[in-house]
C-alpha atoms as a PDB file:
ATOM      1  CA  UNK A   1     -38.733 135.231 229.269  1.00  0.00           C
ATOM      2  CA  UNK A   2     -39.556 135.863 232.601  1.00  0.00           C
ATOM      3  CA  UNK A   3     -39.941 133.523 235.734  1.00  0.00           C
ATOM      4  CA  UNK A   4     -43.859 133.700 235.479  1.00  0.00           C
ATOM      5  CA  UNK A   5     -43.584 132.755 231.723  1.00  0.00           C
ATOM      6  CA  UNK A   6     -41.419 129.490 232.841  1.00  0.00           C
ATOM      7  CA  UNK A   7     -43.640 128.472 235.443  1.00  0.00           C
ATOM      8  CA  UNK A   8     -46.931 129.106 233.541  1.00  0.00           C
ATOM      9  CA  UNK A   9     -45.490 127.312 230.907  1.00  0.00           C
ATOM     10  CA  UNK A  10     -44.766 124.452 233.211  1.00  0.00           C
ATOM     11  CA  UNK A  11     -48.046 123.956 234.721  1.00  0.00           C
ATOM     12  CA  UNK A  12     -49.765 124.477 231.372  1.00  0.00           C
ATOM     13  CA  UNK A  13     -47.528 121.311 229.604  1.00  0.00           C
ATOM     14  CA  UNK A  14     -48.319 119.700 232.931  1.00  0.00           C
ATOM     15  CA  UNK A  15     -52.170 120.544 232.440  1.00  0.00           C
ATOM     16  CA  UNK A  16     -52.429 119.551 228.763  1.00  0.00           C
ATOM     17  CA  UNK A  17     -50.748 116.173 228.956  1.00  0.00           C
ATOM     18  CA  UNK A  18     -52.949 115.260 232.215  1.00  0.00           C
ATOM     19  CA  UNK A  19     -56.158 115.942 230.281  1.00  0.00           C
ATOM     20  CA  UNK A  20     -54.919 114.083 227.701  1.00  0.00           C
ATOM     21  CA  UNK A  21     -53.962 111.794 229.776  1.00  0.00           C
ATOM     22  CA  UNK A  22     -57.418 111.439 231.662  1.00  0.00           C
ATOM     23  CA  UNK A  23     -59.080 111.407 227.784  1.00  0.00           C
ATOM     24  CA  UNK A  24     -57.153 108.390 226.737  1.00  0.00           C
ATOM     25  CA  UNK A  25     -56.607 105.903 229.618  1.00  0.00           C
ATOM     26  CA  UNK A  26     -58.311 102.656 229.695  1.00  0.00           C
ATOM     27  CA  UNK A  27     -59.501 102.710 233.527  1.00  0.00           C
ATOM     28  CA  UNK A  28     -62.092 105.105 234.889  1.00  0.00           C
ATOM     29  CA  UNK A  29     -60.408 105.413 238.044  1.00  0.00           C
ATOM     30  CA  UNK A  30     -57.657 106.586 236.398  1.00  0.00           C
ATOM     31  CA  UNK A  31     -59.641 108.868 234.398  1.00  0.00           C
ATOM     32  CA  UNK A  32     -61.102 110.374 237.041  1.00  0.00           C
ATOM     33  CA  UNK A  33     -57.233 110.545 238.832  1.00  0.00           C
ATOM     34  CA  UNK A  34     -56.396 112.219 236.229  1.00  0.00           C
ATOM     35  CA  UNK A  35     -58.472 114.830 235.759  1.00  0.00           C
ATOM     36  CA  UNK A  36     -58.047 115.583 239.134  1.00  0.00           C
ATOM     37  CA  UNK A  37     -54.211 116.496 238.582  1.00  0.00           C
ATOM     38  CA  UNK A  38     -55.774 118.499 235.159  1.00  0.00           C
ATOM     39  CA  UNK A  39     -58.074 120.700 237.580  1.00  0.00           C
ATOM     40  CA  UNK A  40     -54.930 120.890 240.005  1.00  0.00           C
ATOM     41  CA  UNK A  41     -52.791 122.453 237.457  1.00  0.00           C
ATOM     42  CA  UNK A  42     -55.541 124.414 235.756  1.00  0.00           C
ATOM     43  CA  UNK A  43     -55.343 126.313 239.656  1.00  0.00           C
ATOM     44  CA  UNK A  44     -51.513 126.326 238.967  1.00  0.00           C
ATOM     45  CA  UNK A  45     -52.128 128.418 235.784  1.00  0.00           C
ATOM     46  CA  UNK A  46     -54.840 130.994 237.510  1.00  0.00           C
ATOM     47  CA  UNK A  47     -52.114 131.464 240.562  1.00  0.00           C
ATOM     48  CA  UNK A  48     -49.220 131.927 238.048  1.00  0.00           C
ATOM     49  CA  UNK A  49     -51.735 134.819 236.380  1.00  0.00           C
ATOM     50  CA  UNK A  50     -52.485 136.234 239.493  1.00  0.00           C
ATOM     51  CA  UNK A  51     -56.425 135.252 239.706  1.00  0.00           C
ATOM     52  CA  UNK A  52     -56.099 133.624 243.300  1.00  0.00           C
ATOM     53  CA  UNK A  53     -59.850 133.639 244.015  1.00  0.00           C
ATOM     54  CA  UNK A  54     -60.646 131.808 240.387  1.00  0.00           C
ATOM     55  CA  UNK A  55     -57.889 129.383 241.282  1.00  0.00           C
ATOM     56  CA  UNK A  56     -59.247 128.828 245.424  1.00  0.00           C
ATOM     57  CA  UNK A  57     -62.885 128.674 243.485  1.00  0.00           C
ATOM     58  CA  UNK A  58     -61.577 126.069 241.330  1.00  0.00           C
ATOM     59  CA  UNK A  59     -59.938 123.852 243.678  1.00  0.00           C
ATOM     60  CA  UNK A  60     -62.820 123.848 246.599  1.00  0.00           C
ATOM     61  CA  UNK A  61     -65.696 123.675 243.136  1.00  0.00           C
ATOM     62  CA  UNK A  62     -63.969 121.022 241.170  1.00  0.00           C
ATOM     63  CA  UNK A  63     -61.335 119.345 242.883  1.00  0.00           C
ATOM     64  CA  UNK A  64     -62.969 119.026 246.453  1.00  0.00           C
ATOM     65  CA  UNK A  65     -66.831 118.282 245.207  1.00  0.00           C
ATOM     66  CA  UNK A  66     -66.664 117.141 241.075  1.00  0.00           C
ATOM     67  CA  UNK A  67     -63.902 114.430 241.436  1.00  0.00           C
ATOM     68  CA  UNK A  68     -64.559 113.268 244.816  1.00  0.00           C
ATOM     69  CA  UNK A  69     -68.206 112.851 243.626  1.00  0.00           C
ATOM     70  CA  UNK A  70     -67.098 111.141 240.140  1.00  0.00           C
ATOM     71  CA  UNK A  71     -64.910 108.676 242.243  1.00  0.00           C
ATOM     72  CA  UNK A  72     -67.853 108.587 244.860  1.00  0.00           C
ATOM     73  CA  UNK A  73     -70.232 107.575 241.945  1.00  0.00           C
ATOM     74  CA  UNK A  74     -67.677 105.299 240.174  1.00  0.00           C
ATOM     75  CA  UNK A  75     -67.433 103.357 243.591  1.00  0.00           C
ATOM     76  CA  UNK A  76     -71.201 103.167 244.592  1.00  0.00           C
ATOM     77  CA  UNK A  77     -72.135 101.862 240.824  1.00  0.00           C
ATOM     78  CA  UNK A  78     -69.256  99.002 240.841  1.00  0.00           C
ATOM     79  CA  UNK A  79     -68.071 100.204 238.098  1.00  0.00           C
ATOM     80  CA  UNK A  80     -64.982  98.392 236.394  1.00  0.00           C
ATOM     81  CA  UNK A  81     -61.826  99.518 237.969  1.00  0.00           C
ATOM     82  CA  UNK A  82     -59.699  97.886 235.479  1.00  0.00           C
ATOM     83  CA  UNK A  83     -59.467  97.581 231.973  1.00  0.00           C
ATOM     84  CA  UNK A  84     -62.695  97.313 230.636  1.00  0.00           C
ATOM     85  CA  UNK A  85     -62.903  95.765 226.869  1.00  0.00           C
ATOM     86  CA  UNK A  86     -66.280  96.973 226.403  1.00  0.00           C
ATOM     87  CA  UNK A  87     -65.629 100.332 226.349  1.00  0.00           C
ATOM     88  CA  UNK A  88     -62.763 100.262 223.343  1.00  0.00           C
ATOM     89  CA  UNK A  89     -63.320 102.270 220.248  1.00  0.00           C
ATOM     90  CA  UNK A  90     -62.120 101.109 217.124  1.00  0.00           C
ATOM     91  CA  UNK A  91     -58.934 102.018 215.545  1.00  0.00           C
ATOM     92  CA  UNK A  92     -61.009 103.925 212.907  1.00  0.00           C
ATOM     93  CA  UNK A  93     -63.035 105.607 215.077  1.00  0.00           C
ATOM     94  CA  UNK A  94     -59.741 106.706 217.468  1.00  0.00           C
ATOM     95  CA  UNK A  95     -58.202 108.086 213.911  1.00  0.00           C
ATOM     96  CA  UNK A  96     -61.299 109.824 212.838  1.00  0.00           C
ATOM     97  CA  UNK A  97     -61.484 111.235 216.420  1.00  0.00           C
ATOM     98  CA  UNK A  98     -58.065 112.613 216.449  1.00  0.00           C
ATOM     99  CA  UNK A  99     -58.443 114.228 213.100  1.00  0.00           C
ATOM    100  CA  UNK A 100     -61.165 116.299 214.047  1.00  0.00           C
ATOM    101  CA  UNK A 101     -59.583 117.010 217.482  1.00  0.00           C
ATOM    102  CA  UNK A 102     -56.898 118.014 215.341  1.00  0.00           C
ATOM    103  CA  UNK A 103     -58.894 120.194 212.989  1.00  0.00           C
ATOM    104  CA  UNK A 104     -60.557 121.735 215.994  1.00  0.00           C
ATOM    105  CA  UNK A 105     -57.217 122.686 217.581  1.00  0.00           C
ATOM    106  CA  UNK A 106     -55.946 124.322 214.187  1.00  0.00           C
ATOM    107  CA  UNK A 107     -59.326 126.565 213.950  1.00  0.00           C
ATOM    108  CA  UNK A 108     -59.059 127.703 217.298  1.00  0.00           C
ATOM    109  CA  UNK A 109     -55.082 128.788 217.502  1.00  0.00           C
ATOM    110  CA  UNK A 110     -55.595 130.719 213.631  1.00  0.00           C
ATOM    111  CA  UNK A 111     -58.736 132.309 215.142  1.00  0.00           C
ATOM    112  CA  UNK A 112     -56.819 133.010 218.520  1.00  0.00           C
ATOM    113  CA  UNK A 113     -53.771 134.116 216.675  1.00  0.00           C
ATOM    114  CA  UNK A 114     -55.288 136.069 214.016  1.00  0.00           C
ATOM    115  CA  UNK A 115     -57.557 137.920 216.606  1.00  0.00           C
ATOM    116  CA  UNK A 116     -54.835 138.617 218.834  1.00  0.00           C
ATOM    117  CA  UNK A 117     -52.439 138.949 216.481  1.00  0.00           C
ATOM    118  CA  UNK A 118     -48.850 140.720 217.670  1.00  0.00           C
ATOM    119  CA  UNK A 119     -50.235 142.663 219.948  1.00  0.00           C
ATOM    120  CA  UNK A 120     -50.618 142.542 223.667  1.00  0.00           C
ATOM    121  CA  UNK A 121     -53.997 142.243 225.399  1.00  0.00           C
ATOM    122  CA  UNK A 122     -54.690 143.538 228.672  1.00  0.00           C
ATOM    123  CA  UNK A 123     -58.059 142.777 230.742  1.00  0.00           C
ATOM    124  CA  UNK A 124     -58.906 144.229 233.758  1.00  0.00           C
ATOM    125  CA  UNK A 125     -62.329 142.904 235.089  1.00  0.00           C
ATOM    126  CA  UNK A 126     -61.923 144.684 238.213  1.00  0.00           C
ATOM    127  CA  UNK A 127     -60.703 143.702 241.517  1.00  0.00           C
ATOM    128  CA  UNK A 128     -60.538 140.307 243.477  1.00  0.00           C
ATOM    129  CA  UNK A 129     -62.363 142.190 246.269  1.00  0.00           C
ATOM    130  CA  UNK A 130     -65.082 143.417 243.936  1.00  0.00           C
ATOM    131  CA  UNK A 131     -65.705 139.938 242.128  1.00  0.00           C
ATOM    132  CA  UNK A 132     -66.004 137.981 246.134  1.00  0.00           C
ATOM    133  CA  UNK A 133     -68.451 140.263 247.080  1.00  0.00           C
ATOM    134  CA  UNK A 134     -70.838 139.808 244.119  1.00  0.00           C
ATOM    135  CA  UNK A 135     -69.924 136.267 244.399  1.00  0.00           C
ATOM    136  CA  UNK A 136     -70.619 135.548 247.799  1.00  0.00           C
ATOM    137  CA  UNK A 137     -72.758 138.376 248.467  1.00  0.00           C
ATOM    138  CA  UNK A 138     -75.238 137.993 245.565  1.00  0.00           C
ATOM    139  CA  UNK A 139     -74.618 134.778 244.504  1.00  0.00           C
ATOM    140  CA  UNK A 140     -74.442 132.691 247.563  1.00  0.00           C
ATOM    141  CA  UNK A 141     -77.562 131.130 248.222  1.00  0.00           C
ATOM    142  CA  UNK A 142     -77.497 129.348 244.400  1.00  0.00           C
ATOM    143  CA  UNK A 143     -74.381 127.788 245.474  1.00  0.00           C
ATOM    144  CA  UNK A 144     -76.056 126.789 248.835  1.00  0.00           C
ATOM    145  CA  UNK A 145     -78.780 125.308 246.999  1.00  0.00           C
ATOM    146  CA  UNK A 146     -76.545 123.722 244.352  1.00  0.00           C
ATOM    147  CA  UNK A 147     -74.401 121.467 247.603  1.00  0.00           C
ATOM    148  CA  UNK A 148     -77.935 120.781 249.220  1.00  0.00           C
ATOM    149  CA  UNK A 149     -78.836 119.121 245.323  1.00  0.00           C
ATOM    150  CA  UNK A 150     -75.241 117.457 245.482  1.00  0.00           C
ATOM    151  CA  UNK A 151     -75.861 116.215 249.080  1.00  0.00           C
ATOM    152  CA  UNK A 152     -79.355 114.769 248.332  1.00  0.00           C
ATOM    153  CA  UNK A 153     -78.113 113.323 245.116  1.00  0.00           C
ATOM    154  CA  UNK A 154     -75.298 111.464 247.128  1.00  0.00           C
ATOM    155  CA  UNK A 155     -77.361 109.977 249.965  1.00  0.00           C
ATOM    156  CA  UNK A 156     -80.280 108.925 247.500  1.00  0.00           C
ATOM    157  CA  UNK A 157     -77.290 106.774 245.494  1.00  0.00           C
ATOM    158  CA  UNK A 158     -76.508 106.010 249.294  1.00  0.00           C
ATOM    159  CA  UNK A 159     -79.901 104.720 249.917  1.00  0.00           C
ATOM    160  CA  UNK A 160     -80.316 103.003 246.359  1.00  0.00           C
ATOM    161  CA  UNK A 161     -76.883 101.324 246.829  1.00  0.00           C
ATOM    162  CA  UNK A 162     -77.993  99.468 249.971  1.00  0.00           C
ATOM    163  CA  UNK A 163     -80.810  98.449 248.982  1.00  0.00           C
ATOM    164  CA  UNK A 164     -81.279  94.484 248.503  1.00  0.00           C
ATOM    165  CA  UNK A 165     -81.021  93.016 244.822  1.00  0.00           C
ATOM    166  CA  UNK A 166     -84.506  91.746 244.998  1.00  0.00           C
ATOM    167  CA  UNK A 167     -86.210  95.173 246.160  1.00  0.00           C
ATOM    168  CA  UNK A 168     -84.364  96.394 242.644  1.00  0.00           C
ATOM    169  CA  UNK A 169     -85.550  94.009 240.681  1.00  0.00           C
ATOM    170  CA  UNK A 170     -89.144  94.941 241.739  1.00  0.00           C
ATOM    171  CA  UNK A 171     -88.624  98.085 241.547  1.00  0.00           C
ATOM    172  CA  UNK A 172     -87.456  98.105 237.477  1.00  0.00           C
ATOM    173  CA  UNK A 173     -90.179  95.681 236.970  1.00  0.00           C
ATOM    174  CA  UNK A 174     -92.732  97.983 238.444  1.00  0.00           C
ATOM    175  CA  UNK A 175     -93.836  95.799 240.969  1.00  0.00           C
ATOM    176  CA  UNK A 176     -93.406  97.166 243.869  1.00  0.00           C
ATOM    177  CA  UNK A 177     -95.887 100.007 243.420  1.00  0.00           C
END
């Protein structure tokens, strides 16, 4: 085993319980925490493969913009920070969901294993180089447009939040047309 396979192996355990983790808590804050440190050592993973641009992409994409704007929302829409009873699930439902997560896990590893089976794989998509250029050659005015959607989207929940509970009201009603 070498020192890749160690680390890789330690940011992947570190990966899977933090999703789990961010699945199962009680608090949305946490949640959202959570899945933060998931993302985090999902970029772990793509540096310990040697795919630095996938793991930069995924820490500016998802870390920097995705959680911040999940905790963003979570904030502007008072949601509850603790505990929230409403949201439990039955201890039937839990079991049944487990079960199938269960099932689901089993059907992917035999079709993984038996698809892969003993022998080694090798990909080769081409270089790092190759895959920025089309990326931020080609593709680079979608992801413009995509922040200027994310930016609009945050000051109109901005602009909604501030606005007194009686404009609201009207609003919902239809009123104020």
């Amino acid at each position: 085993m070498t020192t890749h396979d160690v680390f890789f192996t330690i940011v992947g355990v570190i990966c899977a319980a933090s999703a789990l983790l961010s699945v199962t808590t009680k608090h949305l804050v946490h949640a959202a925490l959570w899945l933060m440190v998931a993302l985090v050592a999902l970029s772990g993973c793509y540096l310990v493969l040697g795919a630095e641009l996938v793991a930069l992409v995924n820490l500016l994409i998802y870390v920097g913009a995705i959680v911040v704007l999940v905790l963003f929302a979570l904030m502007l829409t008072r949601a509850p920070i603790g505990r929230s009873h409403e949201h439990d699930t039955s201890l039937a439902q839990r079991a049944a969901s487990m079960v199938l997560c269960a099932a689901t896990t089993a059907l992917l590893a035999a079709v993984l294993i038996s698809g892969l089976g003993n022998n080694a794989v090798r990909v080769s998509a081409g270089s790092t180089h190759t895959l920025s250029v089309q990326l931020f050659g080609t593709w680079v005015w979608p992801f413009e447009m995509l922040s200027l959607l994310l930016v609009a989207a945050l000051v109109g929940a901005l602009a909604v939040s501030r606005l007194p509970n009686a404009a609201i009201a009207r609003t919902e009603s239809g009123e104020g047309s």
